[in-house]
C-alpha atoms as a PDB file:
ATOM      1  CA  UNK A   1     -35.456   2.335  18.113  1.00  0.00           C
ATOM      2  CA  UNK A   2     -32.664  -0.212  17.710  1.00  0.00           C
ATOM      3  CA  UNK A   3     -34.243  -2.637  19.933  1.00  0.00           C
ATOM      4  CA  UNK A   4     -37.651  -2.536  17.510  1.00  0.00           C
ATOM      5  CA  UNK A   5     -35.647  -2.633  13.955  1.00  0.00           C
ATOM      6  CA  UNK A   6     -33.518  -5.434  15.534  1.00  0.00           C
ATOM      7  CA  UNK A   7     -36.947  -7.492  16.245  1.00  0.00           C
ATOM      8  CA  UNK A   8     -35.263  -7.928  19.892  1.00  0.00           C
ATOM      9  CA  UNK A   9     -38.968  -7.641  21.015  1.00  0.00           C
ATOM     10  CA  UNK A  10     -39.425 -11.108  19.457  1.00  0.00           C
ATOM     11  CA  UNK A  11     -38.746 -14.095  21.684  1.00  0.00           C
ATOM     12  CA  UNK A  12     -37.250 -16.328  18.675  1.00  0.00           C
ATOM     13  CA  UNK A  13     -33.746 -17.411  18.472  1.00  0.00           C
ATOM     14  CA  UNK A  14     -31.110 -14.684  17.137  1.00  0.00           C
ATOM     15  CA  UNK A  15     -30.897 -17.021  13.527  1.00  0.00           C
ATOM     16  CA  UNK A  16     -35.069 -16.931  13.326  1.00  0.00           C
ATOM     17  CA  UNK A  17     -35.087 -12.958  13.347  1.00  0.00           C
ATOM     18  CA  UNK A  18     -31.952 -13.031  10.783  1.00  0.00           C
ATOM     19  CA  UNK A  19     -33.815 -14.888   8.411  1.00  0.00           C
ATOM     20  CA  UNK A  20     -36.999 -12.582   9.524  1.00  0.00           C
ATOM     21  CA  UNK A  21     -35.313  -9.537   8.554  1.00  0.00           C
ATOM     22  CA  UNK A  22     -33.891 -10.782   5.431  1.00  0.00           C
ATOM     23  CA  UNK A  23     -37.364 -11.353   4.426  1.00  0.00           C
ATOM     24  CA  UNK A  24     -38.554  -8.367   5.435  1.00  0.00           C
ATOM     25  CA  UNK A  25     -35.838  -6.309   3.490  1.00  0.00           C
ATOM     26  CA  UNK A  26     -36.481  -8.203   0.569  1.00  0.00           C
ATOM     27  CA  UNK A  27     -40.222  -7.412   0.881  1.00  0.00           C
ATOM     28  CA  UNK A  28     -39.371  -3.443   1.238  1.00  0.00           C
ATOM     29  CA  UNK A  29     -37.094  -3.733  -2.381  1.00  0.00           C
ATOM     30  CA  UNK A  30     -39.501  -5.953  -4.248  1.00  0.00           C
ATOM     31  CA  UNK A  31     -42.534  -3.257  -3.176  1.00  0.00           C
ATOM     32  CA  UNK A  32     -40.374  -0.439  -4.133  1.00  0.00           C
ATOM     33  CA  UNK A  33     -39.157  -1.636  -7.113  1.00  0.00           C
ATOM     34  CA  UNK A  34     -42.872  -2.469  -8.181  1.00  0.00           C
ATOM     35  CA  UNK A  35     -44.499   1.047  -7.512  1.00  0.00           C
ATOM     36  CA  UNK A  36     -41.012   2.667  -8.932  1.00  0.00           C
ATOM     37  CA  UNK A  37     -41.866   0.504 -12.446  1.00  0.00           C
ATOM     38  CA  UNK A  38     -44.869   1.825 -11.972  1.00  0.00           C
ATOM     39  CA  UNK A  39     -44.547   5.452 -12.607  1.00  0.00           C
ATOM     40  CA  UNK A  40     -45.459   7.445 -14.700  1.00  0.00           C
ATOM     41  CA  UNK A  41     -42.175   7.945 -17.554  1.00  0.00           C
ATOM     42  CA  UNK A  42     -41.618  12.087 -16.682  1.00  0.00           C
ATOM     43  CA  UNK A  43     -41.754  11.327 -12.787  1.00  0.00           C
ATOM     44  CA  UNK A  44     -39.163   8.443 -13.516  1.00  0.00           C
ATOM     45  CA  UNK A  45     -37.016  11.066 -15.603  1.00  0.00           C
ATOM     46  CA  UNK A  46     -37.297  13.007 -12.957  1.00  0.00           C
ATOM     47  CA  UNK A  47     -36.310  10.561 -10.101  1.00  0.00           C
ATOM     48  CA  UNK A  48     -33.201   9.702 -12.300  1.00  0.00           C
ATOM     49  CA  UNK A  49     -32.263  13.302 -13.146  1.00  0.00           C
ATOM     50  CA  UNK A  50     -32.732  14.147  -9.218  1.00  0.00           C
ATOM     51  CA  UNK A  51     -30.359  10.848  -8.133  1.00  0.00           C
ATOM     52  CA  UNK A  52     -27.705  11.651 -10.149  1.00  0.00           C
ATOM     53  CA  UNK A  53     -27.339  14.691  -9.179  1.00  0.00           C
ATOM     54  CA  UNK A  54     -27.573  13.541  -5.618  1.00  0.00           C
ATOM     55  CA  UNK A  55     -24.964  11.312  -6.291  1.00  0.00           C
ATOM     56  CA  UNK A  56     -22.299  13.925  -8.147  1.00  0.00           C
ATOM     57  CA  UNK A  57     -23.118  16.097  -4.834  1.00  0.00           C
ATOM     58  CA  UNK A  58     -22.112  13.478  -2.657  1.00  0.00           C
ATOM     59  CA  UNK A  59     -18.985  12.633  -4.911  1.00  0.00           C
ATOM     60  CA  UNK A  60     -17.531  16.460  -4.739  1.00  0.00           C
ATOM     61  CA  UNK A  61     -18.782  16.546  -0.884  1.00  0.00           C
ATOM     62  CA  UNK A  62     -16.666  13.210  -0.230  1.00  0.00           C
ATOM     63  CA  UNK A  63     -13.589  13.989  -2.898  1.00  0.00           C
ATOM     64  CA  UNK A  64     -13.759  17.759  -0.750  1.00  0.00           C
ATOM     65  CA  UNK A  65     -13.391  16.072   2.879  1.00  0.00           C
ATOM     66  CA  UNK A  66     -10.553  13.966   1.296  1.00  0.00           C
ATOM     67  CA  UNK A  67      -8.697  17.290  -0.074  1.00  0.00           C
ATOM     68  CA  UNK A  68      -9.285  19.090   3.115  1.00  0.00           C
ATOM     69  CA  UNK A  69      -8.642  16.494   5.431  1.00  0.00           C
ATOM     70  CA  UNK A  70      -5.044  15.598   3.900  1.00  0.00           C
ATOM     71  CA  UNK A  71      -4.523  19.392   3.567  1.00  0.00           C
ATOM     72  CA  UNK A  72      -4.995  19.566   7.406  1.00  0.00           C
ATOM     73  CA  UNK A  73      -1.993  17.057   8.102  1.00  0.00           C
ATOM     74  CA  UNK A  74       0.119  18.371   5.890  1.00  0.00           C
ATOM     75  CA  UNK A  75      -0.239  22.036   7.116  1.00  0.00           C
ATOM     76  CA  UNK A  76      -0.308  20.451  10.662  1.00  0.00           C
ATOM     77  CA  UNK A  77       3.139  18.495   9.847  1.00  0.00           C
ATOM     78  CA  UNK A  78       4.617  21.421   7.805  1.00  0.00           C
ATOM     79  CA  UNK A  79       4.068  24.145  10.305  1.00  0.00           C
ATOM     80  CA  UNK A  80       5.285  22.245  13.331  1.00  0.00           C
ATOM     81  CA  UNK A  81       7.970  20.958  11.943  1.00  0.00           C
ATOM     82  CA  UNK A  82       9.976  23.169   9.212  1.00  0.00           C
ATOM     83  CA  UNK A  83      10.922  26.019  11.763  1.00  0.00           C
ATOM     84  CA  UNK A  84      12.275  22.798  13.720  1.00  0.00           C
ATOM     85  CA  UNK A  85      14.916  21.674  11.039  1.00  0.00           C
ATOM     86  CA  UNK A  86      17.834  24.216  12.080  1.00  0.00           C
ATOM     87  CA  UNK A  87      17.950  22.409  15.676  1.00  0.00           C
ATOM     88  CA  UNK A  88      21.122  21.761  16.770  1.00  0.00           C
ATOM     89  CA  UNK A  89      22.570  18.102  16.411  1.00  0.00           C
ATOM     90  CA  UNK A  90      19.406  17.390  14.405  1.00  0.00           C
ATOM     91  CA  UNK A  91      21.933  15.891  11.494  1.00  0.00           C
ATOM     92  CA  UNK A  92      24.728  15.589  12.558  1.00  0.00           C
ATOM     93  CA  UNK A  93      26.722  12.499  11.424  1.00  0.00           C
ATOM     94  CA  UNK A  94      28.585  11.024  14.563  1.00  0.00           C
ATOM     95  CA  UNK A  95      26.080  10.300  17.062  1.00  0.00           C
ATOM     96  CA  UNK A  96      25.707   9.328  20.657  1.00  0.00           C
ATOM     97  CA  UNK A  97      23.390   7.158  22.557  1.00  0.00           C
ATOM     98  CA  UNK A  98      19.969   9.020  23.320  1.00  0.00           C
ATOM     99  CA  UNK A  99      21.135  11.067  20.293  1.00  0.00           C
ATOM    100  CA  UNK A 100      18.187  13.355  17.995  1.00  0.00           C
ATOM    101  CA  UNK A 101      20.269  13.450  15.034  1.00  0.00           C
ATOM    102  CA  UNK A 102      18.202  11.740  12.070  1.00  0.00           C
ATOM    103  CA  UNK A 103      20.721  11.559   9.358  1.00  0.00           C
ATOM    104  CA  UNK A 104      22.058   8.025  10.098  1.00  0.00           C
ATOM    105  CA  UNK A 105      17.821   6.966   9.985  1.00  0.00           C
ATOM    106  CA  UNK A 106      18.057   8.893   6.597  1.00  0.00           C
ATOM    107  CA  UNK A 107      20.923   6.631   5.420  1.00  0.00           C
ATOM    108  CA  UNK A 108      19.185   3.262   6.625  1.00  0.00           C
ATOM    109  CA  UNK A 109      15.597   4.069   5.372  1.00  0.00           C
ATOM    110  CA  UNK A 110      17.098   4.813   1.861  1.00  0.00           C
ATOM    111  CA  UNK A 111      19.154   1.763   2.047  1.00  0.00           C
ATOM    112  CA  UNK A 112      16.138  -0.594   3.185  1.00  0.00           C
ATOM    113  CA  UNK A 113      14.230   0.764  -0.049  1.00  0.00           C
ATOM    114  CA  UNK A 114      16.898  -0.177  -2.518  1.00  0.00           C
ATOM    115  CA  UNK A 115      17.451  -3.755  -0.741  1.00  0.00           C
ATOM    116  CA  UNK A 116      13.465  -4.317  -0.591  1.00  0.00           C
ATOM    117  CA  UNK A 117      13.229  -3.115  -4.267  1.00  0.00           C
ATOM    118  CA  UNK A 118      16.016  -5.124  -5.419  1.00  0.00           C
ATOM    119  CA  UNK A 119      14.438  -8.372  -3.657  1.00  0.00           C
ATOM    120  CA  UNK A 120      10.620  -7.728  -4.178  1.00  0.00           C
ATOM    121  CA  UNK A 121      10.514  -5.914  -7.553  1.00  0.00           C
ATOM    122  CA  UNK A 122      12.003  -8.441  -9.888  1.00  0.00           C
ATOM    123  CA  UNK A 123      10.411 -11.900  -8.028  1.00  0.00           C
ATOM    124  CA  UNK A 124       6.838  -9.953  -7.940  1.00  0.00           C
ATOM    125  CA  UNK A 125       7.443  -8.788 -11.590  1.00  0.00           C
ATOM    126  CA  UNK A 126       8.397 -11.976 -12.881  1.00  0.00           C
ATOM    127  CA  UNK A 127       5.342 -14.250 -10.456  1.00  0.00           C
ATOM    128  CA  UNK A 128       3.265 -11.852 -12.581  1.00  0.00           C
ATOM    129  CA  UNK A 129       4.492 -12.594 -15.864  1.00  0.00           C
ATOM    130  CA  UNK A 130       4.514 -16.218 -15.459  1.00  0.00           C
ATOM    131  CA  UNK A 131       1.053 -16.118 -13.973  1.00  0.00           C
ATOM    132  CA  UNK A 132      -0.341 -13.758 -17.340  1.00  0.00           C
ATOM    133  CA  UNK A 133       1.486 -14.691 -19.739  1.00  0.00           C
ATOM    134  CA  UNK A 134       2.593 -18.455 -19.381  1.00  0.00           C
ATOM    135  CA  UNK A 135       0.102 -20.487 -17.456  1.00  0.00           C
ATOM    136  CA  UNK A 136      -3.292 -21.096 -18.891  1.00  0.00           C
ATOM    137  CA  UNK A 137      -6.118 -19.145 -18.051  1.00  0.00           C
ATOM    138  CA  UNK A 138      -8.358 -20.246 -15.333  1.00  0.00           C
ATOM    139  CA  UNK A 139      -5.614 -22.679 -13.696  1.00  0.00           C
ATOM    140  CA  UNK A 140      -6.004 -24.177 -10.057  1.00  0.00           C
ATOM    141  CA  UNK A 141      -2.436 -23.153  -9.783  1.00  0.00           C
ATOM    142  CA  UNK A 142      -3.357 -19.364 -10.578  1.00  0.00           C
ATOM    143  CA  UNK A 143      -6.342 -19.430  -8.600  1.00  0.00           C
ATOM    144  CA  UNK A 144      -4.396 -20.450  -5.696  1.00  0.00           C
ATOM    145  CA  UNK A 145      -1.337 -18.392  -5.977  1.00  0.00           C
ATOM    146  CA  UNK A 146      -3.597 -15.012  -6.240  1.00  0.00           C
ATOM    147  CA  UNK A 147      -5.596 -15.974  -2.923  1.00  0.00           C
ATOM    148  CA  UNK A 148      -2.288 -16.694  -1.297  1.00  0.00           C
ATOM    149  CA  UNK A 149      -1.212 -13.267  -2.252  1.00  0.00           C
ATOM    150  CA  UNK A 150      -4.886 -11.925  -1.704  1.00  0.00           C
ATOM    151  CA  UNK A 151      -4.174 -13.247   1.999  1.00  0.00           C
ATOM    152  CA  UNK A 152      -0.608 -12.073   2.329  1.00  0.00           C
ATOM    153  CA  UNK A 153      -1.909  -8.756   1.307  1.00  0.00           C
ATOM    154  CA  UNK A 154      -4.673  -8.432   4.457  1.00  0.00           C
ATOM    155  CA  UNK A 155      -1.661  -9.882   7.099  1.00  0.00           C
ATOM    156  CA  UNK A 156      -0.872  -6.956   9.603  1.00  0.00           C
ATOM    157  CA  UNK A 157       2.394  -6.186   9.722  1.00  0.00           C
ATOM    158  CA  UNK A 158       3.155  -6.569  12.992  1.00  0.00           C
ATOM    159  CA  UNK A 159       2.442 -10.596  12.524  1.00  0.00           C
ATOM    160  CA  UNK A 160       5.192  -9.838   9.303  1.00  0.00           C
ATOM    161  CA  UNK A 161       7.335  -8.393  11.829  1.00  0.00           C
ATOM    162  CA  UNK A 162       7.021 -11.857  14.466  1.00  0.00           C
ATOM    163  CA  UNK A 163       7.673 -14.049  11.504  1.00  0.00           C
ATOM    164  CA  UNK A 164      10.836 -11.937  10.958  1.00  0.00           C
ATOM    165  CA  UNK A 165      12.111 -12.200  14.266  1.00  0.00           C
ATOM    166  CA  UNK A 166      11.030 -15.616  14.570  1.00  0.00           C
ATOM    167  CA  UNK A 167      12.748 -16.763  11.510  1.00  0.00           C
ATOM    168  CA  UNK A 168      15.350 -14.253  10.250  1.00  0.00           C
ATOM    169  CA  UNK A 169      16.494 -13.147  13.398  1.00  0.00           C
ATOM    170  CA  UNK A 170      16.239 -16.264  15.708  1.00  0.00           C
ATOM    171  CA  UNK A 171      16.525 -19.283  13.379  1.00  0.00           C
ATOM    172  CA  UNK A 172      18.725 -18.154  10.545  1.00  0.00           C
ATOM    173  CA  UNK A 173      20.684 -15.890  13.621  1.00  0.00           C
ATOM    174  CA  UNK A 174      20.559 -12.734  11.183  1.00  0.00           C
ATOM    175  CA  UNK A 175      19.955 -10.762  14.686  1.00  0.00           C
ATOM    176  CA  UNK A 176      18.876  -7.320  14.564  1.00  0.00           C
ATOM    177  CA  UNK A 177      20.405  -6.301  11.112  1.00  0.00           C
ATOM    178  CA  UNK A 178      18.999  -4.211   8.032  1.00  0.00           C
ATOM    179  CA  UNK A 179      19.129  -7.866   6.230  1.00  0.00           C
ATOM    180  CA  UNK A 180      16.441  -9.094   8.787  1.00  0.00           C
ATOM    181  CA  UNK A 181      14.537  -6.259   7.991  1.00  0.00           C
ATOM    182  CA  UNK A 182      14.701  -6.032   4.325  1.00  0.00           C
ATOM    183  CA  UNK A 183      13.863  -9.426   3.965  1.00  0.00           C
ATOM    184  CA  UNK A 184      10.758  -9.108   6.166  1.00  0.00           C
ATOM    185  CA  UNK A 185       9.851  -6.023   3.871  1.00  0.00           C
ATOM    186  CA  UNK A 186      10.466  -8.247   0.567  1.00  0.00           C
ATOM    187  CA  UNK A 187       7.947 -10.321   2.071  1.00  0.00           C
ATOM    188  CA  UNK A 188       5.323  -7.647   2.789  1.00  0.00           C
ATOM    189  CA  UNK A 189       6.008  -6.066  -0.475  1.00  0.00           C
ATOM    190  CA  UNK A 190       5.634  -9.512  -2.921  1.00  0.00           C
ATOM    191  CA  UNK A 191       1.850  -9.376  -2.588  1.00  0.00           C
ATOM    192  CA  UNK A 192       1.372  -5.615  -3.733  1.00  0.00           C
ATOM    193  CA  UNK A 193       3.515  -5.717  -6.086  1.00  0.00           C
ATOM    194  CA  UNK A 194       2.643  -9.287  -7.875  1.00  0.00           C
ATOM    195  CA  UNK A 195      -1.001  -8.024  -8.342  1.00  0.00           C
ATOM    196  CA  UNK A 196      -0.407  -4.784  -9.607  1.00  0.00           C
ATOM    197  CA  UNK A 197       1.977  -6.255 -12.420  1.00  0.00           C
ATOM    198  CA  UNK A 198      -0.412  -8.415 -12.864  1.00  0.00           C
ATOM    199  CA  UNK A 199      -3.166  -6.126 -13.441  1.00  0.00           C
ATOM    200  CA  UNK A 200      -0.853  -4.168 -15.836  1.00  0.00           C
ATOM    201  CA  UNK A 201      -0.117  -6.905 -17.616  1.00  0.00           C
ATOM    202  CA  UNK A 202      -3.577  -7.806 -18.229  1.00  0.00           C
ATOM    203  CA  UNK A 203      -4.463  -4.312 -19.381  1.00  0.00           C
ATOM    204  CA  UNK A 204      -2.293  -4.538 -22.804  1.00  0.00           C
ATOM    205  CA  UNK A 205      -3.986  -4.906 -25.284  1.00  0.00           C
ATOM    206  CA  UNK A 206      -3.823  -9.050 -26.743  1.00  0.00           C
ATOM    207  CA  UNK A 207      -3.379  -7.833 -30.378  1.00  0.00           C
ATOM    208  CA  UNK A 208       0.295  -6.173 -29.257  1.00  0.00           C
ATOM    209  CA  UNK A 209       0.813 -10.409 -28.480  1.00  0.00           C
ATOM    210  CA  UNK A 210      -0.782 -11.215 -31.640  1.00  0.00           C
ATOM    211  CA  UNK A 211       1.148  -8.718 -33.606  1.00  0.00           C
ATOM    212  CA  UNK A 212       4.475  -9.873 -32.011  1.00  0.00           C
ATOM    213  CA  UNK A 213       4.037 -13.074 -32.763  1.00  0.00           C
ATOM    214  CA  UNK A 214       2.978 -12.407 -36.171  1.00  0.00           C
ATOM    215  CA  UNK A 215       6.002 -11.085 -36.925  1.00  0.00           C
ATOM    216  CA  UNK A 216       8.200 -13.975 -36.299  1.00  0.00           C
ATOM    217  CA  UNK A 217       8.778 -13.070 -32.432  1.00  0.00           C
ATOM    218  CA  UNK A 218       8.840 -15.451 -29.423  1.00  0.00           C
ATOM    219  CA  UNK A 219       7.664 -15.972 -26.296  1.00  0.00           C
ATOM    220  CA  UNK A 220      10.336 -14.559 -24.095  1.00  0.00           C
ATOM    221  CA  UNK A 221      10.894 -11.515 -26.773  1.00  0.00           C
ATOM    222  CA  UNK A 222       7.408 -10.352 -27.012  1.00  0.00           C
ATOM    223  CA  UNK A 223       7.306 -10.180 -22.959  1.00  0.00           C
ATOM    224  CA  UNK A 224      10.496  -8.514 -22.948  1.00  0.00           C
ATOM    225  CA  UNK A 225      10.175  -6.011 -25.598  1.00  0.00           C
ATOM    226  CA  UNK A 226       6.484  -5.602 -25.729  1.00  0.00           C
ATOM    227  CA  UNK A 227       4.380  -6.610 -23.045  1.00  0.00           C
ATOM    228  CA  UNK A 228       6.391  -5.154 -20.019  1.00  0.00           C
ATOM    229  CA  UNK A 229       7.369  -1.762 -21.317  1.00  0.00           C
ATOM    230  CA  UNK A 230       3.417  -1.094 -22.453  1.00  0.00           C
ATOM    231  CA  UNK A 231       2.834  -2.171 -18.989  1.00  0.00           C
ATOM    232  CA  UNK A 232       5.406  -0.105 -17.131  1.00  0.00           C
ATOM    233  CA  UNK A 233       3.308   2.843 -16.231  1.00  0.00           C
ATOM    234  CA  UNK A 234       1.019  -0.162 -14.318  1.00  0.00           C
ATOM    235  CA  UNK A 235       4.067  -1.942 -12.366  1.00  0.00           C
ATOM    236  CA  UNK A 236       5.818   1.215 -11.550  1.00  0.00           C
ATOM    237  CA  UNK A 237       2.617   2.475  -9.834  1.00  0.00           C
ATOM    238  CA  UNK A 238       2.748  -0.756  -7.627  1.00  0.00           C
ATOM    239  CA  UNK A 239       6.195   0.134  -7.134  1.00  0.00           C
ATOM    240  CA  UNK A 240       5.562   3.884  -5.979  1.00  0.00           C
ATOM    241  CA  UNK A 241       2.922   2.336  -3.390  1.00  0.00           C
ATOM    242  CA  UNK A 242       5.599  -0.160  -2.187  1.00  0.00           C
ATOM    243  CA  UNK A 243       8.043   2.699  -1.734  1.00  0.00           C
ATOM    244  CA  UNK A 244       5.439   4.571   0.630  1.00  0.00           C
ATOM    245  CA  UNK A 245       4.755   1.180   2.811  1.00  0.00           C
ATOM    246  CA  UNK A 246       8.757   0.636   3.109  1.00  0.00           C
ATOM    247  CA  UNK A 247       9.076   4.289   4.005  1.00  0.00           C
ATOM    248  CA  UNK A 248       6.005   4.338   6.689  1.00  0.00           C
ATOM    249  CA  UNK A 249       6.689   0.783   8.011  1.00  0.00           C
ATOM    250  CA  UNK A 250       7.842   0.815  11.729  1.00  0.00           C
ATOM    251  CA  UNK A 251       6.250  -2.199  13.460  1.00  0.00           C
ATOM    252  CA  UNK A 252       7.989  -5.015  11.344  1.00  0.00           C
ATOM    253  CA  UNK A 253      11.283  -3.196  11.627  1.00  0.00           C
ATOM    254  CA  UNK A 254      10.972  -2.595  15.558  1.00  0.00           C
ATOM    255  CA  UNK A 255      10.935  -6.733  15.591  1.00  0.00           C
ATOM    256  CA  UNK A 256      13.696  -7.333  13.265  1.00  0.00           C
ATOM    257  CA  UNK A 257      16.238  -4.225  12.172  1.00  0.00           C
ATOM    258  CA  UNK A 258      16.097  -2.916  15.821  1.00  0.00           C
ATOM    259  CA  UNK A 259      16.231   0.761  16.667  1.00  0.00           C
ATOM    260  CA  UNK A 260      19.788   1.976  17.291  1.00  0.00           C
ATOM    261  CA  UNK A 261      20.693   4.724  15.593  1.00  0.00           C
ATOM    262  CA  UNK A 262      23.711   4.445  14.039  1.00  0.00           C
ATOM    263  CA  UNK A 263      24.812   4.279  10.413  1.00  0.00           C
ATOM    264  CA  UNK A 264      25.140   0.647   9.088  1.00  0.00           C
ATOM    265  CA  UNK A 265      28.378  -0.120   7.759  1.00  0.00           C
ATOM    266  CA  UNK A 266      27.247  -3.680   6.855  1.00  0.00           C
ATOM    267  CA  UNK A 267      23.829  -5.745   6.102  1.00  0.00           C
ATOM    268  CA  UNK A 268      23.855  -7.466   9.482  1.00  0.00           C
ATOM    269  CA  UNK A 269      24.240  -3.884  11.451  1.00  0.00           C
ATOM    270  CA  UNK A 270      21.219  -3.286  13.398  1.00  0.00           C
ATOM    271  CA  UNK A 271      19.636   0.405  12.225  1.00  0.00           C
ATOM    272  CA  UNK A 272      16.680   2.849  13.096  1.00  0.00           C
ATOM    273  CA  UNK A 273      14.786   3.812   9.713  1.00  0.00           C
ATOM    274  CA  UNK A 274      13.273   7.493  10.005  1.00  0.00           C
ATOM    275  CA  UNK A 275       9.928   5.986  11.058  1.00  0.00           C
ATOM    276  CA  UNK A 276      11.331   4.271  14.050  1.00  0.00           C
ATOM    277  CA  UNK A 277      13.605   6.988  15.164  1.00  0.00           C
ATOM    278  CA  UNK A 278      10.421   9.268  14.793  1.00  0.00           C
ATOM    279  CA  UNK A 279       8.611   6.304  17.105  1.00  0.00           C
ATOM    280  CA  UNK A 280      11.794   6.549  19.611  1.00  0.00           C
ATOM    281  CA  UNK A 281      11.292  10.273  19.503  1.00  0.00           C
ATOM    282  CA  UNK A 282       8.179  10.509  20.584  1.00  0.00           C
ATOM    283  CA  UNK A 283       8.506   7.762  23.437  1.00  0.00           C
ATOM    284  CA  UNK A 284      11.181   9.941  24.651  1.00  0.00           C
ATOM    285  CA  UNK A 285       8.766  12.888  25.519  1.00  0.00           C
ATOM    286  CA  UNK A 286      10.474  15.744  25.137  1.00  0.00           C
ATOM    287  CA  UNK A 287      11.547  15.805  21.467  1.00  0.00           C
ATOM    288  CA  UNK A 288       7.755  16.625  19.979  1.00  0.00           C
ATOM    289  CA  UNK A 289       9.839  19.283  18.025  1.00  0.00           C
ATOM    290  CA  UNK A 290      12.357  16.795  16.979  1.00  0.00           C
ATOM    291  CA  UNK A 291       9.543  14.857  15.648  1.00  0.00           C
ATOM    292  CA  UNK A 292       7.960  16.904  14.034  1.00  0.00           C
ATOM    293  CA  UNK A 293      11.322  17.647  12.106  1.00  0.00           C
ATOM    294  CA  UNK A 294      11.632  14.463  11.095  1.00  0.00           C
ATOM    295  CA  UNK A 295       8.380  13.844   9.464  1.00  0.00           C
ATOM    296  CA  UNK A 296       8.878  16.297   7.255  1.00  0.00           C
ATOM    297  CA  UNK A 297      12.224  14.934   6.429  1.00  0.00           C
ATOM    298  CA  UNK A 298      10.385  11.589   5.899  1.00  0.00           C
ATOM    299  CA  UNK A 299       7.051  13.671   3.978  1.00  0.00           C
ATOM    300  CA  UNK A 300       9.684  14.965   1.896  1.00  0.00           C
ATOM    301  CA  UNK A 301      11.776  11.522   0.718  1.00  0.00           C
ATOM    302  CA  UNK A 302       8.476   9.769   0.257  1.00  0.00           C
ATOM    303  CA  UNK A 303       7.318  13.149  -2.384  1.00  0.00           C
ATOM    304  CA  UNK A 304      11.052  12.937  -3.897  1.00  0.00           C
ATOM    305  CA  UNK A 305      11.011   9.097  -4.407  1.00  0.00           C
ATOM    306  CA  UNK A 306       7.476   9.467  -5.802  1.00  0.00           C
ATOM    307  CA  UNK A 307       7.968  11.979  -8.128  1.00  0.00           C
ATOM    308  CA  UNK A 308      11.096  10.248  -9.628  1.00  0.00           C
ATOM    309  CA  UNK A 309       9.209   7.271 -10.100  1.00  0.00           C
ATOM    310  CA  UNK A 310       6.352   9.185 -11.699  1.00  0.00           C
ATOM    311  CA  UNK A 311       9.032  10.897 -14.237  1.00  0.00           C
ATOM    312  CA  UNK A 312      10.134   7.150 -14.885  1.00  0.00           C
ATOM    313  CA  UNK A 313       6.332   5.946 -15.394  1.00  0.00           C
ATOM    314  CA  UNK A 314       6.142   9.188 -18.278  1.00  0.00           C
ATOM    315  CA  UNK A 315       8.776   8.627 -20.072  1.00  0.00           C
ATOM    316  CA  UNK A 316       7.725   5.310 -20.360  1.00  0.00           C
ATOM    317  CA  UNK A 317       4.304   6.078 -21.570  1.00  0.00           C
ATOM    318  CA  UNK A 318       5.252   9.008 -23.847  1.00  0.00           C
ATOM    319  CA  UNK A 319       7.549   5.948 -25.623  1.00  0.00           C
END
């Protein structure tokens, strides 16, 4: 059956029957769409009445699987690893090497948010606002920057992680350090966050601007006292999805903040965030309980840090 709609059968060169199907396709739609004009107007009501409802079925079917499907890991998560949390040693502060104990991955995953949020929040925020708000619309400059970051965006992460090593680690001689790793993050995070300021930026309204300005305000004070706090609820959403990626990241971090578990008592101390002592876990073969543990330690800091950043993204929409 593949062989005949592929036109296989027909000894012409693969770019002939390419072209050949093209036409044919755009044969099919042309017919169709003449005996659908056609029609007689209750049969058309009909067809339309019959397709959306085909459609909202197909909508609740697909927003169902979605429900049910993260349902299932969270249960699966949940009920493997809660009754695991009392194990013995599981956080305990001093540590040993081959040691389960998560808490000093607790303490470096919560410090590499607040270093990659300190770094990527304020240079993404402000990329945006100078792309919005202070270049002129339709720019070769702004076209470029936003494929850059368009590009940046689609990277892998473990290619992030070789330019870290590469360049952090080897050629600035950073090593294996939470610095290495934070900056690699920054670097991940920039694109996300850029475009979704961006796109909140874009959503206010243009008579808030005109009003500002109508009032005697300038540049700088409209962005500052208008433009970015109507946009909040837009940037802090990027910033909620940057949290999760920091949290969940573990092949960048394997390249460039290392994975011994201890707790970092400078920048340039090499650390294990929870996702790579969950990785190290799990490579070991005989902590699957352990593991389990520990992503619900990490399920839970990702809800926390969400929900506070939600609370933030309220208040600033109730005001």
């Amino acid at each position: 059956m593949i062989r005949v709609l592929s036109l296989a059968w027909i000894p012409l060169p693969l770019p002939v029957r390419i072209l050949l199907l093209i036409g044919i396709a755009v044969c099919l739609f042309k017919l169709l769409r003449w005996l659908y004009e056609g029609l007689p107007e209750e049969i058309l009501r009909s067809l339309v009445k019959f397709w959306d409802r085909l459609f909202l079925c197909l909508t609740w079917i697909f927003t169902g699987a979605t429900i049910l499907a993260l349902g299932f890991i969270l249960f699966h998560i949940l009920s493997n690893g809660i009754r695991h949390l009392v194990a013995p040693g599981l956080f305990a502060v001093q540590v040993t090497l081959g040691d389960i104990s998560m808490f000093p991955a607790i303490v470096s995953t919560v410090l590499m948010v607040v270093i990659v949020l300190a770094i990527s929040v304020p240079l993404g925020m402000f990329t945006a606002v100078y792309l919005v708000e202070y270049v002129k619309t339709g720019s070769r400059f702004v076209t470029i920057i936003r494929s850059a970051a368009e590009i940046l965006a689609g990277i892998p992460s473990i290619v992030y992680g070789l330019f870290g090593m590469m360049f952090f680690r080897v050629f600035l001689g950073f090593g294996y350090s939470i610095l290495a790793g934070s900056l690699t993050m920054s670097i991940m995070m920039l694109p996300l966050i850029m475009r979704t300021t961006e796109e909140a930026l874009k959503s206010v309204p243009d008579s808030f601007r005109e009003g500002s300005f109508a009032l005697g305000a300038g540049k700088l004070r409209t962005v500052f006292r208008i433009i970015l706090p109507s946009a909040m609820p837009g940037i802090l959403a990027g910033v909620i999805l940057s949290i999760g990626r920091v949290v969940g990241e573990s092949a960048a971090l394997i390249f460039t903040a290392g994975t011994i578990l201890q707790i970092p008592s400078s920048l340039f101390d090499s650390a294990s965030t929870l996702t790579v002592h969950m990785w190290r876990l799990s490579n070991y073969g005989r902590y699957v309980n352990e593991t389990y543990a520990t992503a619900v330690v990490l399920l839970m800091i990702v809800l926390l840090l969400n929900g506070i950043s939600g609370l933030i993204a309220r208040k600033f929409s109730k005001s």
